[in-house]
C-alpha atoms as a PDB file:
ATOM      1  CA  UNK A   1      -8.036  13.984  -3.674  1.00  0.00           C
ATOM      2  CA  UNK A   2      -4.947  12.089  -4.543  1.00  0.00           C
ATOM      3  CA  UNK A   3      -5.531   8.873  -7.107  1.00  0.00           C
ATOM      4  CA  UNK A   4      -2.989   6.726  -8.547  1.00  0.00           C
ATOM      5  CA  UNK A   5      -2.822   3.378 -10.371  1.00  0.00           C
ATOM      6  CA  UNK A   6      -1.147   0.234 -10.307  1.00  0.00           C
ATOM      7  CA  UNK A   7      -0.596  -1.922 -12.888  1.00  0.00           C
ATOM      8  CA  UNK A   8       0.441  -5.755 -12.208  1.00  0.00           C
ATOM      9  CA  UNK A   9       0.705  -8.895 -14.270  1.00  0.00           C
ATOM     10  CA  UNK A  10      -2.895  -9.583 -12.867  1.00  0.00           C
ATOM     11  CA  UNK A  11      -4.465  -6.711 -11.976  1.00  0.00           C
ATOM     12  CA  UNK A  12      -4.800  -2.915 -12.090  1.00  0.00           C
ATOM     13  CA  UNK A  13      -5.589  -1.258  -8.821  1.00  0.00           C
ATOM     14  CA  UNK A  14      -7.526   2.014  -8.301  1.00  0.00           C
ATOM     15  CA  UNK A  15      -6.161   3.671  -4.535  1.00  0.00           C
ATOM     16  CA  UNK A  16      -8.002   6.846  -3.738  1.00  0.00           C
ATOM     17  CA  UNK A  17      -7.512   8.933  -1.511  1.00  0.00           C
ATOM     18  CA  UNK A  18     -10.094  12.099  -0.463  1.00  0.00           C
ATOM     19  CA  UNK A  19     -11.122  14.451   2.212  1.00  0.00           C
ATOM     20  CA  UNK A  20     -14.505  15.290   2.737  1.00  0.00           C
ATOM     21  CA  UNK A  21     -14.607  17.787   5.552  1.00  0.00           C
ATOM     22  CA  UNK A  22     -13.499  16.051   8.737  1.00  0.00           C
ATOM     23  CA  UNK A  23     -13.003  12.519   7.306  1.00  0.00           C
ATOM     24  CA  UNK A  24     -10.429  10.992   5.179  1.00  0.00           C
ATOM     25  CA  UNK A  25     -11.126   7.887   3.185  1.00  0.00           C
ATOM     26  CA  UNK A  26      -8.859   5.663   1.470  1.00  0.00           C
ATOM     27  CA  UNK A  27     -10.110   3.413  -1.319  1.00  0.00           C
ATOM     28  CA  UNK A  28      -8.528   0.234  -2.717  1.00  0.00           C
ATOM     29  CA  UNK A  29     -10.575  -0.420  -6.069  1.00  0.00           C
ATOM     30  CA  UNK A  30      -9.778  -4.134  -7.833  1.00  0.00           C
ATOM     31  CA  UNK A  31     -11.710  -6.809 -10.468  1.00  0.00           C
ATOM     32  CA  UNK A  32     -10.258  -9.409  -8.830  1.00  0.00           C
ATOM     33  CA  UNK A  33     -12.148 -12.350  -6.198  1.00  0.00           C
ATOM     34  CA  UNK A  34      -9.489 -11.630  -3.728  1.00  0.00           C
ATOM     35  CA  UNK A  35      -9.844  -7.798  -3.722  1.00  0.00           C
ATOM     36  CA  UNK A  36     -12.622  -6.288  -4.970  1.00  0.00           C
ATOM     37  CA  UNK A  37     -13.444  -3.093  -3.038  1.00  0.00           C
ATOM     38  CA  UNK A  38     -12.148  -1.884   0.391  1.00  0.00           C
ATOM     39  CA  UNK A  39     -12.680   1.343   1.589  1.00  0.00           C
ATOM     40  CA  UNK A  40     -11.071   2.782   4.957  1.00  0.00           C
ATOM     41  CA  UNK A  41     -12.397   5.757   6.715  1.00  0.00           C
ATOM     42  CA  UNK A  42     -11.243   8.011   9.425  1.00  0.00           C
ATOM     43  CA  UNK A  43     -13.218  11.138  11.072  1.00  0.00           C
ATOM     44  CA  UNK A  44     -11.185  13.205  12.855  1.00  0.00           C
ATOM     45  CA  UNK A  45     -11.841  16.477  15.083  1.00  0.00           C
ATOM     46  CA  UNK A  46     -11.327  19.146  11.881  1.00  0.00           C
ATOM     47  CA  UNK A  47     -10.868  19.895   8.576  1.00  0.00           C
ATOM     48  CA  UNK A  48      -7.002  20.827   9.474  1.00  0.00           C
ATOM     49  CA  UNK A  49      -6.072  17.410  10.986  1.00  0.00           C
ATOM     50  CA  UNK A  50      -7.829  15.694   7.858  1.00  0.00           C
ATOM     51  CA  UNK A  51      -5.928  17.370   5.029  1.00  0.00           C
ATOM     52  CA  UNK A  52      -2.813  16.179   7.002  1.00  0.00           C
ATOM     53  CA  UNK A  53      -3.992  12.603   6.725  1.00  0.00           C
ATOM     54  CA  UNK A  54      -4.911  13.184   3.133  1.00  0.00           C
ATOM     55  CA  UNK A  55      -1.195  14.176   2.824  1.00  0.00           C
ATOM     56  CA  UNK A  56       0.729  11.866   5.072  1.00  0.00           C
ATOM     57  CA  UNK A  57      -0.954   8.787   3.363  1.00  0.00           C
ATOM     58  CA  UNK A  58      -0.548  10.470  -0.285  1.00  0.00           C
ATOM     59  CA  UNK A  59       3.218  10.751   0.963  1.00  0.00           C
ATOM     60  CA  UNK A  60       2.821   7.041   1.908  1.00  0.00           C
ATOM     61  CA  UNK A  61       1.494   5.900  -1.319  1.00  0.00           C
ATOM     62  CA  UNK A  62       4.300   7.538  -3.123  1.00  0.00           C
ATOM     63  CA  UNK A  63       7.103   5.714  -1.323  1.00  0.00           C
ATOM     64  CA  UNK A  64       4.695   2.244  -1.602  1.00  0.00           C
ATOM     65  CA  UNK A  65       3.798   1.721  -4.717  1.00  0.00           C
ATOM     66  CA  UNK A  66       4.991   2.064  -8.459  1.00  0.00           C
ATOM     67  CA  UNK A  67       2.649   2.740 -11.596  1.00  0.00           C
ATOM     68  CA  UNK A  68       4.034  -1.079 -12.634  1.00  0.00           C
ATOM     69  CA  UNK A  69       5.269  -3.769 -10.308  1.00  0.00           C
ATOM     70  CA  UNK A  70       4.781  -7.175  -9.708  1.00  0.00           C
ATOM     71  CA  UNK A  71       1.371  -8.540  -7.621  1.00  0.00           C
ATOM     72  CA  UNK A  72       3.261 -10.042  -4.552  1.00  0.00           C
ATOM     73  CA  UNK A  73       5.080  -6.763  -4.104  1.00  0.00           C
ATOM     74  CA  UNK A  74       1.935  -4.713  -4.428  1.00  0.00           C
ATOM     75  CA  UNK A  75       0.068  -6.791  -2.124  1.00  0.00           C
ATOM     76  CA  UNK A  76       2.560  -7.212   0.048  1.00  0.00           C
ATOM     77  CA  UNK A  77       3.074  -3.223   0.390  1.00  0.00           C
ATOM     78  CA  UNK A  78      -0.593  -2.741   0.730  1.00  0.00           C
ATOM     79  CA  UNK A  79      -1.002  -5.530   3.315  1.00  0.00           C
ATOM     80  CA  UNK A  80       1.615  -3.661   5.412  1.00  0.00           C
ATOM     81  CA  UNK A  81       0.442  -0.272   4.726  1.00  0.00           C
ATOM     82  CA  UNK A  82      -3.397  -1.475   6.355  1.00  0.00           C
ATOM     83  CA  UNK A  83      -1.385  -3.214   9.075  1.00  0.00           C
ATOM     84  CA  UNK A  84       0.707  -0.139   9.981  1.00  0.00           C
ATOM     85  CA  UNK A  85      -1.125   3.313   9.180  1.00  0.00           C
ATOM     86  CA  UNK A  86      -4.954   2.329   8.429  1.00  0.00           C
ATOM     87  CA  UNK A  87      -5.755  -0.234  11.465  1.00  0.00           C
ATOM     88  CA  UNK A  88      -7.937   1.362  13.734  1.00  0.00           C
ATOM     89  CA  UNK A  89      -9.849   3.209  11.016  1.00  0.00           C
ATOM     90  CA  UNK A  90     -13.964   1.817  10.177  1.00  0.00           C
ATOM     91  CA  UNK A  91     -13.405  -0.645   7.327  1.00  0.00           C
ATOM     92  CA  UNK A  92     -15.690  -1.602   4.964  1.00  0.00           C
ATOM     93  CA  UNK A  93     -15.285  -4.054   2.170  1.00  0.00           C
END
């Protein structure tokens, strides 16, 4: 499981991600009316190609995001990052 926080002028963001056996799920956790919970999953053929997801998107998240930065720049990473690595995975909001 990787977890980090984000810290804005507005918000504080929860992003989670975890393995559990042959899916990976990526959770975006906010108290706000735009965002309040999004979840992404992906189930894959093993456990193998799953803990390389886990990793790839950890390595992702790294690069993306900051512990503080400002709301437009967090949302506007995050709004890429679900346009460019998450879009075919099952959403659920």
């Amino acid at each position: 499981m990787i977890k980090t926080t984000v810290t804005t002028p507005a918000n504080t963001y929860q992003l989670c991600i975890q393995q559990h056996l042959n899916q990976v799920s990526v959770d975006i956790d906010a108290n706000t009316p735009n965002l309040a919970v999004a979840t992404f999953r992906l189930t894959v053929s093993d456990t193998t190609i799953a803990h390389y997801f886990v990793n790839y998107l950890g390595g992702i998240l790294a690069m993306a995001f900051q512990s503080t930065m400002s709301d437009a720049h967090f949302l506007s990473n995050l709004q890429q990052i679900i346009n460019q690595e998450l879009p075919n995975w099952q959403r659920s909001y």
